[in-house]
C-alpha atoms as a PDB file:
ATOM      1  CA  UNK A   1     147.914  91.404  67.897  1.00  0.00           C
ATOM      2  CA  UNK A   2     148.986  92.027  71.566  1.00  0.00           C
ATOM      3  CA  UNK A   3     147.649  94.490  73.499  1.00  0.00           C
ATOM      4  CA  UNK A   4     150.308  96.564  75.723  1.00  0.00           C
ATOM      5  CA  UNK A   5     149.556  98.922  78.204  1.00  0.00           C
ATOM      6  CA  UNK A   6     152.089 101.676  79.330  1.00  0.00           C
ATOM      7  CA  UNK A   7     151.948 102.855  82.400  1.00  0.00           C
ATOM      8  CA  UNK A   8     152.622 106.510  82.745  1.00  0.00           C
ATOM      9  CA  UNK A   9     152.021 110.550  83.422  1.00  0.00           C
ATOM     10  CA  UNK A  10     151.922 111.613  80.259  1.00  0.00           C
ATOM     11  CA  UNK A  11     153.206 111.460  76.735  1.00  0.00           C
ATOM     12  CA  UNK A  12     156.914 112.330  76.804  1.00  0.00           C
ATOM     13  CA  UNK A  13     160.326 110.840  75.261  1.00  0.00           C
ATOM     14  CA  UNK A  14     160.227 107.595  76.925  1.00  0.00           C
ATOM     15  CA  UNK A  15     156.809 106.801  76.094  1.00  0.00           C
ATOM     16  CA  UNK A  16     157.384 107.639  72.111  1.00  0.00           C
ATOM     17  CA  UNK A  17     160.395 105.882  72.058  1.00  0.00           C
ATOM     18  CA  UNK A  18     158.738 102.948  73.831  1.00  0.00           C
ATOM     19  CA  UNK A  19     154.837 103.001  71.457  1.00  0.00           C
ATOM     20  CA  UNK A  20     157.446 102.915  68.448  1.00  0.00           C
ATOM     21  CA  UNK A  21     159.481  99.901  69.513  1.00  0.00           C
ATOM     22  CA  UNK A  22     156.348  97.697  70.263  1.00  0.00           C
ATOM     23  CA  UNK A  23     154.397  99.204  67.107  1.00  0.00           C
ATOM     24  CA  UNK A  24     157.917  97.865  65.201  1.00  0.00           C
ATOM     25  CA  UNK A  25     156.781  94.209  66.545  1.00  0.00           C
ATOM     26  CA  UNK A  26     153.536  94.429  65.800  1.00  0.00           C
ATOM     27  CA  UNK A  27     151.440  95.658  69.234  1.00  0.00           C
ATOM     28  CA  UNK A  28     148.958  97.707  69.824  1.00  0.00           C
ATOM     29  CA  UNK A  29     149.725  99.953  72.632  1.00  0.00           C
ATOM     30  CA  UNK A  30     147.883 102.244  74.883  1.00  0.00           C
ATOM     31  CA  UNK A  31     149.331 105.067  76.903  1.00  0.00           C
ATOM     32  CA  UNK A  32     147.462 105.531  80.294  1.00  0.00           C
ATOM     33  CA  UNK A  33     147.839 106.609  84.109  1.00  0.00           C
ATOM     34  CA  UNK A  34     147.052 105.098  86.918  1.00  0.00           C
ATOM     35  CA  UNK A  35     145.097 107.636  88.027  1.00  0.00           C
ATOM     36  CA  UNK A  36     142.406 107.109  84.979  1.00  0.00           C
ATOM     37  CA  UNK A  37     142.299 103.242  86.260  1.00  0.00           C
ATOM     38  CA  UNK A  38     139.720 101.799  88.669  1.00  0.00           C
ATOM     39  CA  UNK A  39     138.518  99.140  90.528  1.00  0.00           C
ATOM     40  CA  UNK A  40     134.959  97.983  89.553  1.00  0.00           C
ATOM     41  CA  UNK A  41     133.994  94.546  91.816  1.00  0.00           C
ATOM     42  CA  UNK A  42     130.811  92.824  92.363  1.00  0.00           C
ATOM     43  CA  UNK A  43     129.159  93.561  88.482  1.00  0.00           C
ATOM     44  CA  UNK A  44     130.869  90.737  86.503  1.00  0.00           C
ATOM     45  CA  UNK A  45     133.864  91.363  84.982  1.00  0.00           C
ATOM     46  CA  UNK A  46     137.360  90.877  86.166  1.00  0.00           C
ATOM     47  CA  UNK A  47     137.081  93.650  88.727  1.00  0.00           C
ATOM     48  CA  UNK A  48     139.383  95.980  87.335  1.00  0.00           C
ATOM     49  CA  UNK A  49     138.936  99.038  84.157  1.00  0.00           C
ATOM     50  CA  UNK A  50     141.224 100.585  81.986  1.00  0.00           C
ATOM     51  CA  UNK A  51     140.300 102.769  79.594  1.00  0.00           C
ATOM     52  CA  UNK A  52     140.501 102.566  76.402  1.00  0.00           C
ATOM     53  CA  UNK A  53     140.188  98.208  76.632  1.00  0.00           C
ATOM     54  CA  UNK A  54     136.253  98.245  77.316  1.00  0.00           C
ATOM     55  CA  UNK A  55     136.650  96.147  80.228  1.00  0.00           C
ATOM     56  CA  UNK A  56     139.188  93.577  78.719  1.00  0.00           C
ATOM     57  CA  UNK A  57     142.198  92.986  80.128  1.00  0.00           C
ATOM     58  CA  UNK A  58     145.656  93.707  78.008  1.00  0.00           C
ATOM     59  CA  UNK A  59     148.066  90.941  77.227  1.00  0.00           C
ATOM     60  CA  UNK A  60     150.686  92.487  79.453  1.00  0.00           C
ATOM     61  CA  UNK A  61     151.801  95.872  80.883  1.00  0.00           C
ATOM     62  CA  UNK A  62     155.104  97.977  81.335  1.00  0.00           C
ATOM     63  CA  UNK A  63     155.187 100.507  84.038  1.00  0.00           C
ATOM     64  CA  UNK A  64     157.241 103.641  83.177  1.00  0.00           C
ATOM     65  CA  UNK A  65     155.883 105.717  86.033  1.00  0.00           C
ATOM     66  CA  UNK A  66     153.536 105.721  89.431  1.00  0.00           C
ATOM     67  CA  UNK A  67     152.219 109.638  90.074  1.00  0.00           C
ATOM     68  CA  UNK A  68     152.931 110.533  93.761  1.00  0.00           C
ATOM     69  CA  UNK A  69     150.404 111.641  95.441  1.00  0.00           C
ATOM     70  CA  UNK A  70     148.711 111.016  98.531  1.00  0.00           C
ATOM     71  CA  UNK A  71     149.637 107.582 101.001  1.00  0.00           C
ATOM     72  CA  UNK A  72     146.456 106.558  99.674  1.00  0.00           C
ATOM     73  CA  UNK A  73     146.537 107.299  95.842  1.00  0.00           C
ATOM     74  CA  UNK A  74     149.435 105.835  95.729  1.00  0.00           C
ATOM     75  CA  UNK A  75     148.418 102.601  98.079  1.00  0.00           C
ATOM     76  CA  UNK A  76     145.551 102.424  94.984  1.00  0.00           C
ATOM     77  CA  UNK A  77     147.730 103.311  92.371  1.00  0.00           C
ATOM     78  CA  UNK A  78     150.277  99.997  93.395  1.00  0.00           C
ATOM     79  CA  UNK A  79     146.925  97.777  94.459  1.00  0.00           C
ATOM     80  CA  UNK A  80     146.136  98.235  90.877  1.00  0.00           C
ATOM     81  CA  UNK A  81     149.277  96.561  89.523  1.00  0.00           C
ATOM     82  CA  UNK A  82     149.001  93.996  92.654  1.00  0.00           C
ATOM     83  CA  UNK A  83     145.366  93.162  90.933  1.00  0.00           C
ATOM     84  CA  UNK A  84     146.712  92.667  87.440  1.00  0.00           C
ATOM     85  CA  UNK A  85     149.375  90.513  88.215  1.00  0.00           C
ATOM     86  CA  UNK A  86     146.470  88.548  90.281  1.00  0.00           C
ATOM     87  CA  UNK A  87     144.640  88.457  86.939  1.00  0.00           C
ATOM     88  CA  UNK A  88     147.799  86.616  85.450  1.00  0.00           C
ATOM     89  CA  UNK A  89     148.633  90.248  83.537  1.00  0.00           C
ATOM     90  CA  UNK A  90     152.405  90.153  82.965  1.00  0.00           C
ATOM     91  CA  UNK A  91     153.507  93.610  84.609  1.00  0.00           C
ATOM     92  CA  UNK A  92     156.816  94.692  84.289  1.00  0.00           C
ATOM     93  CA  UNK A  93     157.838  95.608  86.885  1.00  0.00           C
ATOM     94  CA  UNK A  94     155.649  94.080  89.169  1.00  0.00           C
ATOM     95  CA  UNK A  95     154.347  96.134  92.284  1.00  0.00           C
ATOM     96  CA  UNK A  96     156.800  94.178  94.930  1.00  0.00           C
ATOM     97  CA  UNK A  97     159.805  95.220  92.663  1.00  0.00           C
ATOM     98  CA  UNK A  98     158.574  98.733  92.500  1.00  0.00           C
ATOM     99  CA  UNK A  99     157.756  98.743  96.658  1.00  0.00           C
ATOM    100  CA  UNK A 100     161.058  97.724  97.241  1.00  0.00           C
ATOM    101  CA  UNK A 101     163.006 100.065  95.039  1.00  0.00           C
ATOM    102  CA  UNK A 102     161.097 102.933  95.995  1.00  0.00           C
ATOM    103  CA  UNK A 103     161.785 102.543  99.688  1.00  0.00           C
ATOM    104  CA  UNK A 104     165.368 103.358  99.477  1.00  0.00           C
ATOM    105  CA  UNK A 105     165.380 101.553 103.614  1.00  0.00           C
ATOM    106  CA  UNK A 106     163.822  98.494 102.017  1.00  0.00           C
ATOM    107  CA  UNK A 107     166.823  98.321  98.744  1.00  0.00           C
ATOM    108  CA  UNK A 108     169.385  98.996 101.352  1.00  0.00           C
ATOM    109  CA  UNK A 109     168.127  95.954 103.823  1.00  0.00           C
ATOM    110  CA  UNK A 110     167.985  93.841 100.789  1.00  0.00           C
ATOM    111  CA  UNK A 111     171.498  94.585  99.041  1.00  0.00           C
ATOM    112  CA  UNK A 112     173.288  94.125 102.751  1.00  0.00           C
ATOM    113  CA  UNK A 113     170.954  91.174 103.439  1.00  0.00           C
ATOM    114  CA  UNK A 114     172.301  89.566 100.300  1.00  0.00           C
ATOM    115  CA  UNK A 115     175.962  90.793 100.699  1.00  0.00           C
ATOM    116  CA  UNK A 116     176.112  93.376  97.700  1.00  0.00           C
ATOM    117  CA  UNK A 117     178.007  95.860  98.972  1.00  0.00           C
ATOM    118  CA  UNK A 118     176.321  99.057  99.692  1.00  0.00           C
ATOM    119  CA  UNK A 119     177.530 102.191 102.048  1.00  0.00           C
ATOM    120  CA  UNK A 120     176.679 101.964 105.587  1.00  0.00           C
ATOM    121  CA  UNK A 121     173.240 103.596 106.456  1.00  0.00           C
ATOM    122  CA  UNK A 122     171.154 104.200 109.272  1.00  0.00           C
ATOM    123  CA  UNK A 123     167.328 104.698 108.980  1.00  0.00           C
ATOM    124  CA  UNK A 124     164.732 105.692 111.117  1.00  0.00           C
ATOM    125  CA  UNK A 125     162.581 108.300 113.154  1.00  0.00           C
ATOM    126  CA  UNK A 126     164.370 109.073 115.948  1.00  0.00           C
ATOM    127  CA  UNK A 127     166.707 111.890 115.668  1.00  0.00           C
ATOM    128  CA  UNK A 128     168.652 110.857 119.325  1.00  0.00           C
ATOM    129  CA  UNK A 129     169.024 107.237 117.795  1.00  0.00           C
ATOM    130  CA  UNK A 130     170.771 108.304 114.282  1.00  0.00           C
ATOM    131  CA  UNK A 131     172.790 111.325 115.593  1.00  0.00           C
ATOM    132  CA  UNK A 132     173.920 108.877 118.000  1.00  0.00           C
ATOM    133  CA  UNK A 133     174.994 105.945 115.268  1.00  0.00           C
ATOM    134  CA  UNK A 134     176.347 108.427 112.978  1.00  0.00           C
ATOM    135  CA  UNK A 135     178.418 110.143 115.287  1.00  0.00           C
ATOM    136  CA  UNK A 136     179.681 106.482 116.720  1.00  0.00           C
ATOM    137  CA  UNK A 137     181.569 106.556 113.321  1.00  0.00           C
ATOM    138  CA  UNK A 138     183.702 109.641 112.125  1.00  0.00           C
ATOM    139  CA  UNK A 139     183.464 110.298 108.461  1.00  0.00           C
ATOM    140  CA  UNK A 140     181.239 112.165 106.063  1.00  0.00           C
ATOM    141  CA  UNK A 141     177.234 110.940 105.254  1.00  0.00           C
ATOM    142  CA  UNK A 142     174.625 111.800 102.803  1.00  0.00           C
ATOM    143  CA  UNK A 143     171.434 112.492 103.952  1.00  0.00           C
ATOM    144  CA  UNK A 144     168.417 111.851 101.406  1.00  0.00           C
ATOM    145  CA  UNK A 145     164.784 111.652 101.035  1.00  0.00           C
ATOM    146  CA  UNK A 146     163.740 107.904 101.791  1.00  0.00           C
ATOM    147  CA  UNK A 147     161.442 108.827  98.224  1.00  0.00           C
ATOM    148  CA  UNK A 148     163.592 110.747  95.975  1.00  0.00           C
ATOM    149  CA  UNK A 149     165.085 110.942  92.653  1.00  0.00           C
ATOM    150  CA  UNK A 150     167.475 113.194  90.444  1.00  0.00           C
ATOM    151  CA  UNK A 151     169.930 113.842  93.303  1.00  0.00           C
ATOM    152  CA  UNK A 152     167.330 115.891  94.776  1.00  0.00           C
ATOM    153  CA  UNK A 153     167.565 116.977  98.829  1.00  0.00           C
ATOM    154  CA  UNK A 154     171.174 115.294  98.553  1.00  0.00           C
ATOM    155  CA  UNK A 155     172.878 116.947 101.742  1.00  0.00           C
ATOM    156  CA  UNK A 156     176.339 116.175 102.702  1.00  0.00           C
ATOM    157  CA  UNK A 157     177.292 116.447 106.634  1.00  0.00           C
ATOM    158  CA  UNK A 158     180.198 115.179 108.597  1.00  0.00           C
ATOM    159  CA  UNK A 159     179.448 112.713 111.511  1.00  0.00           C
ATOM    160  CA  UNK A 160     179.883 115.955 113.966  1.00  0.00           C
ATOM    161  CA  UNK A 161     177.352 117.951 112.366  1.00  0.00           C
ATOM    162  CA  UNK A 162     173.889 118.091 113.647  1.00  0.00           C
ATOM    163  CA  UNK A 163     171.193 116.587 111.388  1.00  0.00           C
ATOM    164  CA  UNK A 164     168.755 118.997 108.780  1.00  0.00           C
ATOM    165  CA  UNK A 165     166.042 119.799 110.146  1.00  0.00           C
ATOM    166  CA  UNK A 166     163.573 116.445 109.718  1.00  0.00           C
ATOM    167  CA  UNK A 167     160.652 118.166 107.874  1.00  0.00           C
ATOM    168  CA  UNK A 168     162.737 118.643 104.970  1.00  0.00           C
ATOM    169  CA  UNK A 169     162.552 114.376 104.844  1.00  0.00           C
ATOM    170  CA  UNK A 170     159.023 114.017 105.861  1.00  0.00           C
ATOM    171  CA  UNK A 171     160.218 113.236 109.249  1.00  0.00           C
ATOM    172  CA  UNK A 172     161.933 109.767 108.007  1.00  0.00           C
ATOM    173  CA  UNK A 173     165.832 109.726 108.045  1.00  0.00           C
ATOM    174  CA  UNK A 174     168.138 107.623 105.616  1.00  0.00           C
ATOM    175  CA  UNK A 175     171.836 108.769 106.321  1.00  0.00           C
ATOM    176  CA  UNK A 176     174.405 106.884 103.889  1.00  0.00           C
ATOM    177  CA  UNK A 177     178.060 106.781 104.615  1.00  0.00           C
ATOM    178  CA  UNK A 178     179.617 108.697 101.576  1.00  0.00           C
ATOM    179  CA  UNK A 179     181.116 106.587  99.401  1.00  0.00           C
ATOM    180  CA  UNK A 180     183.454 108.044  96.820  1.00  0.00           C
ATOM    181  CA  UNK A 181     185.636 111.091  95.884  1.00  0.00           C
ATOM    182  CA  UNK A 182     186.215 114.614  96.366  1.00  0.00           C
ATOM    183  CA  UNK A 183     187.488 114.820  93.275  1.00  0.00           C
ATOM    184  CA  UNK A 184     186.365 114.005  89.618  1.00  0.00           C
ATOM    185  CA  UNK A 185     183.138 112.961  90.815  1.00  0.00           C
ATOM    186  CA  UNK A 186     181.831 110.263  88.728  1.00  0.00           C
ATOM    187  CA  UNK A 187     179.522 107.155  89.327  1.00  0.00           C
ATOM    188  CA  UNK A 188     178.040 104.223  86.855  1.00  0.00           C
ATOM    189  CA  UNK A 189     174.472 103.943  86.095  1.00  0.00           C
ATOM    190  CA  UNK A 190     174.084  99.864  84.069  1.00  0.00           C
ATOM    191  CA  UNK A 191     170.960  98.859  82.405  1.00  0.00           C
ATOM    192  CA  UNK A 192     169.494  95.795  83.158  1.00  0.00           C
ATOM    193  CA  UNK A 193     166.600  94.070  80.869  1.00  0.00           C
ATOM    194  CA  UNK A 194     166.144  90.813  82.321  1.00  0.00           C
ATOM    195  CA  UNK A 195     169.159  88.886  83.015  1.00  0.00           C
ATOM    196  CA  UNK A 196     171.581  91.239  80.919  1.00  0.00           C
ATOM    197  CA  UNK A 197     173.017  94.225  81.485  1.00  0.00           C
ATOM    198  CA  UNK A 198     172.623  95.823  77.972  1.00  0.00           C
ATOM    199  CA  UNK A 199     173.722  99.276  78.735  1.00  0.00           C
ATOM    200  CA  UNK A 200     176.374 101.537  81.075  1.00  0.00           C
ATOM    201  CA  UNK A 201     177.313 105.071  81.406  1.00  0.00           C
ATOM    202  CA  UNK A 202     179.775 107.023  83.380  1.00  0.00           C
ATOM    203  CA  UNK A 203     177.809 110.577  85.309  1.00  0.00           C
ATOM    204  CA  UNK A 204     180.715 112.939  85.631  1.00  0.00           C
ATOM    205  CA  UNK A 205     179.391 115.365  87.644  1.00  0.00           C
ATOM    206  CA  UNK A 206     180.074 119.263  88.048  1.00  0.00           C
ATOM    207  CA  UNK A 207     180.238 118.136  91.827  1.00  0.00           C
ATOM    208  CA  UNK A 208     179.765 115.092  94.153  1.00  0.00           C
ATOM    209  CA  UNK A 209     176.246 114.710  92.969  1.00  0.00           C
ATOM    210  CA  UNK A 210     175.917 113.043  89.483  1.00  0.00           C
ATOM    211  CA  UNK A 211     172.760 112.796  88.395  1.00  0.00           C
ATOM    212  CA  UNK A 212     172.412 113.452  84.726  1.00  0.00           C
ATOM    213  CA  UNK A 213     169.373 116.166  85.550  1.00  0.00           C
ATOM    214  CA  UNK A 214     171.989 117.567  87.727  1.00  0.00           C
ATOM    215  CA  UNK A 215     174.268 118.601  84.829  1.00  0.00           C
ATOM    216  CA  UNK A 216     176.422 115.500  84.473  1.00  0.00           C
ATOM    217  CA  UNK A 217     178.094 114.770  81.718  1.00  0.00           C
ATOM    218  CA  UNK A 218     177.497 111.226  80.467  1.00  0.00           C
ATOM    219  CA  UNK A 219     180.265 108.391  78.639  1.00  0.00           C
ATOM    220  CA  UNK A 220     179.370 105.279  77.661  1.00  0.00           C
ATOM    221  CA  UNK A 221     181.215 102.854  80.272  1.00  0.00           C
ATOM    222  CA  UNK A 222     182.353  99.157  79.383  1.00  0.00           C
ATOM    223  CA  UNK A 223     180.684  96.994  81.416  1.00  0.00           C
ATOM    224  CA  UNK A 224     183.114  95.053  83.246  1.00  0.00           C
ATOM    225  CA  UNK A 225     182.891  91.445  85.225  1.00  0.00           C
ATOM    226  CA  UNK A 226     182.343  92.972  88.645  1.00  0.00           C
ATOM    227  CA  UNK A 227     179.858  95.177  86.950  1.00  0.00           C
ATOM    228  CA  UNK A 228     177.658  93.024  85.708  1.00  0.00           C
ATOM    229  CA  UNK A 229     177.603  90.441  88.470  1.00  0.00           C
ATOM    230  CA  UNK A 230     176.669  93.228  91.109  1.00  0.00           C
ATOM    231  CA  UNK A 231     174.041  94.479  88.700  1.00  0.00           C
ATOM    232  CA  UNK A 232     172.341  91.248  88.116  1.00  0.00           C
ATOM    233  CA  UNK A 233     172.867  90.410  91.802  1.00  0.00           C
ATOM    234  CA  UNK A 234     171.121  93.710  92.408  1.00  0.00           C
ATOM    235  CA  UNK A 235     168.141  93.437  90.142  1.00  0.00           C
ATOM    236  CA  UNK A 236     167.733  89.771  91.822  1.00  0.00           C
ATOM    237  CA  UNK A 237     166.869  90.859  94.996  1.00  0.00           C
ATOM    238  CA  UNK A 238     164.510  93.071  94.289  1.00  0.00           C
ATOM    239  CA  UNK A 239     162.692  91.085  92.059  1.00  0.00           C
ATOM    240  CA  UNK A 240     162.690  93.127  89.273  1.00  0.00           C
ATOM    241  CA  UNK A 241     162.972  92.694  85.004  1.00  0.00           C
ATOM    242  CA  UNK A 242     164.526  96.041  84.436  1.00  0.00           C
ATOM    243  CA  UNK A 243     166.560  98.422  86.572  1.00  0.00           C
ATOM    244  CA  UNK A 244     168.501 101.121  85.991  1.00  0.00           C
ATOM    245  CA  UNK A 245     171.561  99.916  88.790  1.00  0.00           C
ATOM    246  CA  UNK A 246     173.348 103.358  90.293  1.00  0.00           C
ATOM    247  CA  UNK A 247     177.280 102.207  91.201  1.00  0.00           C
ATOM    248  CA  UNK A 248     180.224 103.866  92.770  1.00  0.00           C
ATOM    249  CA  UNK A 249     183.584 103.400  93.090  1.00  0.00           C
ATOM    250  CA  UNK A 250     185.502 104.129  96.058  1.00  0.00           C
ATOM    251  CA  UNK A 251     188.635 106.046  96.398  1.00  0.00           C
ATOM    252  CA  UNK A 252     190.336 102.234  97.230  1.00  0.00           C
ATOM    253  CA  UNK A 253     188.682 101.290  93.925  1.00  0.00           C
ATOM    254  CA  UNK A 254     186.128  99.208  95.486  1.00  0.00           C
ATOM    255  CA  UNK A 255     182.662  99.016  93.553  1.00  0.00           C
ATOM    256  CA  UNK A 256     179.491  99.914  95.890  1.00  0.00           C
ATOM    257  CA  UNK A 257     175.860  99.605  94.878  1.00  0.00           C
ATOM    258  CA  UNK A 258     173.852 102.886  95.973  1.00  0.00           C
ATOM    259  CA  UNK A 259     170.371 102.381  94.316  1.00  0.00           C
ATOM    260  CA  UNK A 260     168.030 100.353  92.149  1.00  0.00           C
ATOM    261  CA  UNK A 261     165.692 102.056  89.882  1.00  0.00           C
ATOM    262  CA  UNK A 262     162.452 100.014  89.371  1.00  0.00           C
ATOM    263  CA  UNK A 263     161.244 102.529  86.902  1.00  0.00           C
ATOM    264  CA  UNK A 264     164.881 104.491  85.376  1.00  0.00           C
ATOM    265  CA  UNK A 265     164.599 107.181  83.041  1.00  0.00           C
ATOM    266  CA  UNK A 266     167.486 105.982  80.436  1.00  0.00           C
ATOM    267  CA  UNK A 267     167.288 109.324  77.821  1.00  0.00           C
ATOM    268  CA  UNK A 268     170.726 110.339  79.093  1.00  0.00           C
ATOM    269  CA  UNK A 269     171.792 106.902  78.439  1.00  0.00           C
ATOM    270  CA  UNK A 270     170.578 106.217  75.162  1.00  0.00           C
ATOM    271  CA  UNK A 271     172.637 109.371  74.202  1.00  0.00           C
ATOM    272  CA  UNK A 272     175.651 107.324  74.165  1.00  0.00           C
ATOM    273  CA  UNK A 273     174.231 103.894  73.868  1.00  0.00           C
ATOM    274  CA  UNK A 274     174.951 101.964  70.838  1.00  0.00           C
ATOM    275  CA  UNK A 275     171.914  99.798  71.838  1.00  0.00           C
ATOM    276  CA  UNK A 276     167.795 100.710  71.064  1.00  0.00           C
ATOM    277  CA  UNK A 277     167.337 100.449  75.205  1.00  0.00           C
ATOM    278  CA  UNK A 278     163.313 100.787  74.307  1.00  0.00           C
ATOM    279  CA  UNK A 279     163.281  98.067  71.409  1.00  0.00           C
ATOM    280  CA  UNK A 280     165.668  95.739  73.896  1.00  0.00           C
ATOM    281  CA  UNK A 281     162.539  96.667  76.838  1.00  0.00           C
ATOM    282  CA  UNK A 282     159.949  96.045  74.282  1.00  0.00           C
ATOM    283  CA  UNK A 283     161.296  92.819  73.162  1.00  0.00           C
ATOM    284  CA  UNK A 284     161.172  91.516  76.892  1.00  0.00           C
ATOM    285  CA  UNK A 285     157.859  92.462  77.904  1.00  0.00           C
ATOM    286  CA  UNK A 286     156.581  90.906  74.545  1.00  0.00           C
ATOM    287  CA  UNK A 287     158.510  87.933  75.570  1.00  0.00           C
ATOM    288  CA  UNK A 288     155.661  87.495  78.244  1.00  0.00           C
ATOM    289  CA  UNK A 289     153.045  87.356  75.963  1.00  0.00           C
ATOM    290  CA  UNK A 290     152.287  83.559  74.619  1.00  0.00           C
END
C-alpha cells in the first residue's frame, strides 16, 4: 500500500477531495503541515520526521500548501521538501517549482527568458529606478505584492501616477503593464497535471480583477491550440507537475501569460469541470511510486 503525504494547513475541500481520490486507488494518506515536520540529524535515521510515519519515510508527497510565516519558517518549511526530494521522496511539486512560482520576479524572468509572452514588468527596490521605467512608457500598470494571491493588493495606476506607498508591498515593487480590457473583464485559468492541460475556465469578473474569491463568475473554457502550448510551455519552465496557468487576452486578441500557480486552489474550477481534477492529481503523483 503506498504511503502519501499531503502537504497542507488544515483539513478543508481540497484535502477531502484529494484523501478520497488516493483512498479510491488504494493509498494510505496522511494529512500534515509543515510546521509539525522536523529535522532530526546525527541519531540514525534519515534525518528528517513526520508524524504520524514513526520515522519512515512516505512513498511520495503532494504539496497543497506552504504556511507563511516568518523568512525563516518558511526557509525551513521549503528546506524540508529540498530534504525529501534528497531522500529520493517524489514531491510534487518540488521546492524549485514552488520557489519560482512564488516569486512572481522569478516566473516573470523565466516566461520572458523563454519567450512566453508575458506583460512588461519592472521589479525592484528603488522607487527613483521604477517611477522612472514606468513613466518611460505611457499606459496603465498593475502594481502587486511580489507574494500574493486572490487578486489581493491589485492596484491599478497610470504611468503618470506616483507609486503606493512601498510598505503596503513589503518594500519590493513588481509593476506589470496591464494587459487586457476595460470592459467585460475576463481571463483563463488552465489546469495542468503533467504534460496535459486537463482543465480551463473563463473568470468573468465584476471588474478588471478576476479572481474567483473576488466574485468572478466562472465558465468552463475550451482549451484551444495556443492555449495549451503556452500552458505546457509555462509549466516547463518552472519545473513544475501541476499548475494552475492564469492567461489573458488582449484587446488585439493576443494571449499573455500572467502567473503560474505551483500550488492552485481548483474548487472554482471543478464547479464546471467535467473532469475529477483531484483523481486526475492523484493518479500522477501515484504514477511516481514504483
Amino acid at each position: 500500500m503506498a504511503r502519501i503525504v499531503i502537504f497542507t494547513d488544515g483539513p478543508d475541500w481540497h484535502s477531502r477531495r484529494l484523501t478520497a481520490a488516493f483512498d479510491r486507488k488504494g493509498a494510505a494518506v496522511l494529512v500534515r503541515s509543515l510546521r509539525d515536520c522536523i529535522f532530526h540529524v546525527g541519531d540514525g535515521g534519515s534525518g528528517i520526521s513526520i508524524p504520524g510515519l514513526e520515522g519512515e519515510l512516505p512513498d511520495a508527497v503532494l504539496v497543497k500548501t506552504v504556511a507563511g510565516g516568518s523568512f525563516e519558517q518558511v526557509t525551513l518549511r521549503l528546506g524540508f521538501l529540498h530534504a525529501l526530494a534528497a531522500l529520493g521522496v517524489p514531491v510534487v511539486n518540488c521546492a524549485r517549482a514552488i520557489e519560482r512560482c512564488v516569486d512572481k520576479s522569478m516566473t516573470s524572468f523565466l516566461l520572458h527568458r523563454a519567450g512566453i509572452p508575458t506583460p512588461v514588468t519592472v521589479v525592484g527596490e528603488r522607487d527613483q529606478t521604477i517611477s522612472r521605467l514606468v513613466g518611460d512608457r505611457p499606459s496603465e500598470w498593475v502594481a502587486k505584492p511580489l507574494f500574493g494571491s486572490q487578486g489581493r493588493g491589485l492596484l491599478r495606476l497610470r504611468s503618470n501616477e506616483p507609486l503606493p506607498p512601498s510598505e503596503l508591498y513589503a518594500g519590493v515593487r513588481y509593476i506589470q503593464r496591464f494587459v487586457g480590457r476595460n470592459e467585460g473583464w475576463r481571463d483563463f485559468r488552465i489546469m495542468v497535471v503533467g504534460r496535459s492541460p486537463v482543465a480551463a475556465m473563463i473568470r468573468h469578473g465584476k471588474g478588471w480583477i478576476t479572481n474567483v474569491g473576488r466574485g468572478a463568475r466562472c465558465e468552463p473554457a475550451t482549451i484551444t491550440n495556443s492555449m495549451a502550448e503556452l500552458s505546457l510551455a509555462a509549466v516547463g519552465v518552472v519545473g513544475a507537475e501541476y499548475a494552475g496557468i492564469d492567461m489573458i487576452e488582449h484587446s488585439d486578441g493576443a494571449l499573455y501569460v500572467l502567473e503560474v500557480n505551483s500550488m492552485p486552489a481548483w474548487k472554482g474550477l471543478q464547479g464546471v469541470a467535467s473532469c475529477d481534477i483531484a483523481q486526475i492529481l492523484a493518479d500522477h503523483v501515484l504514477g511516481f511510486v514504483s
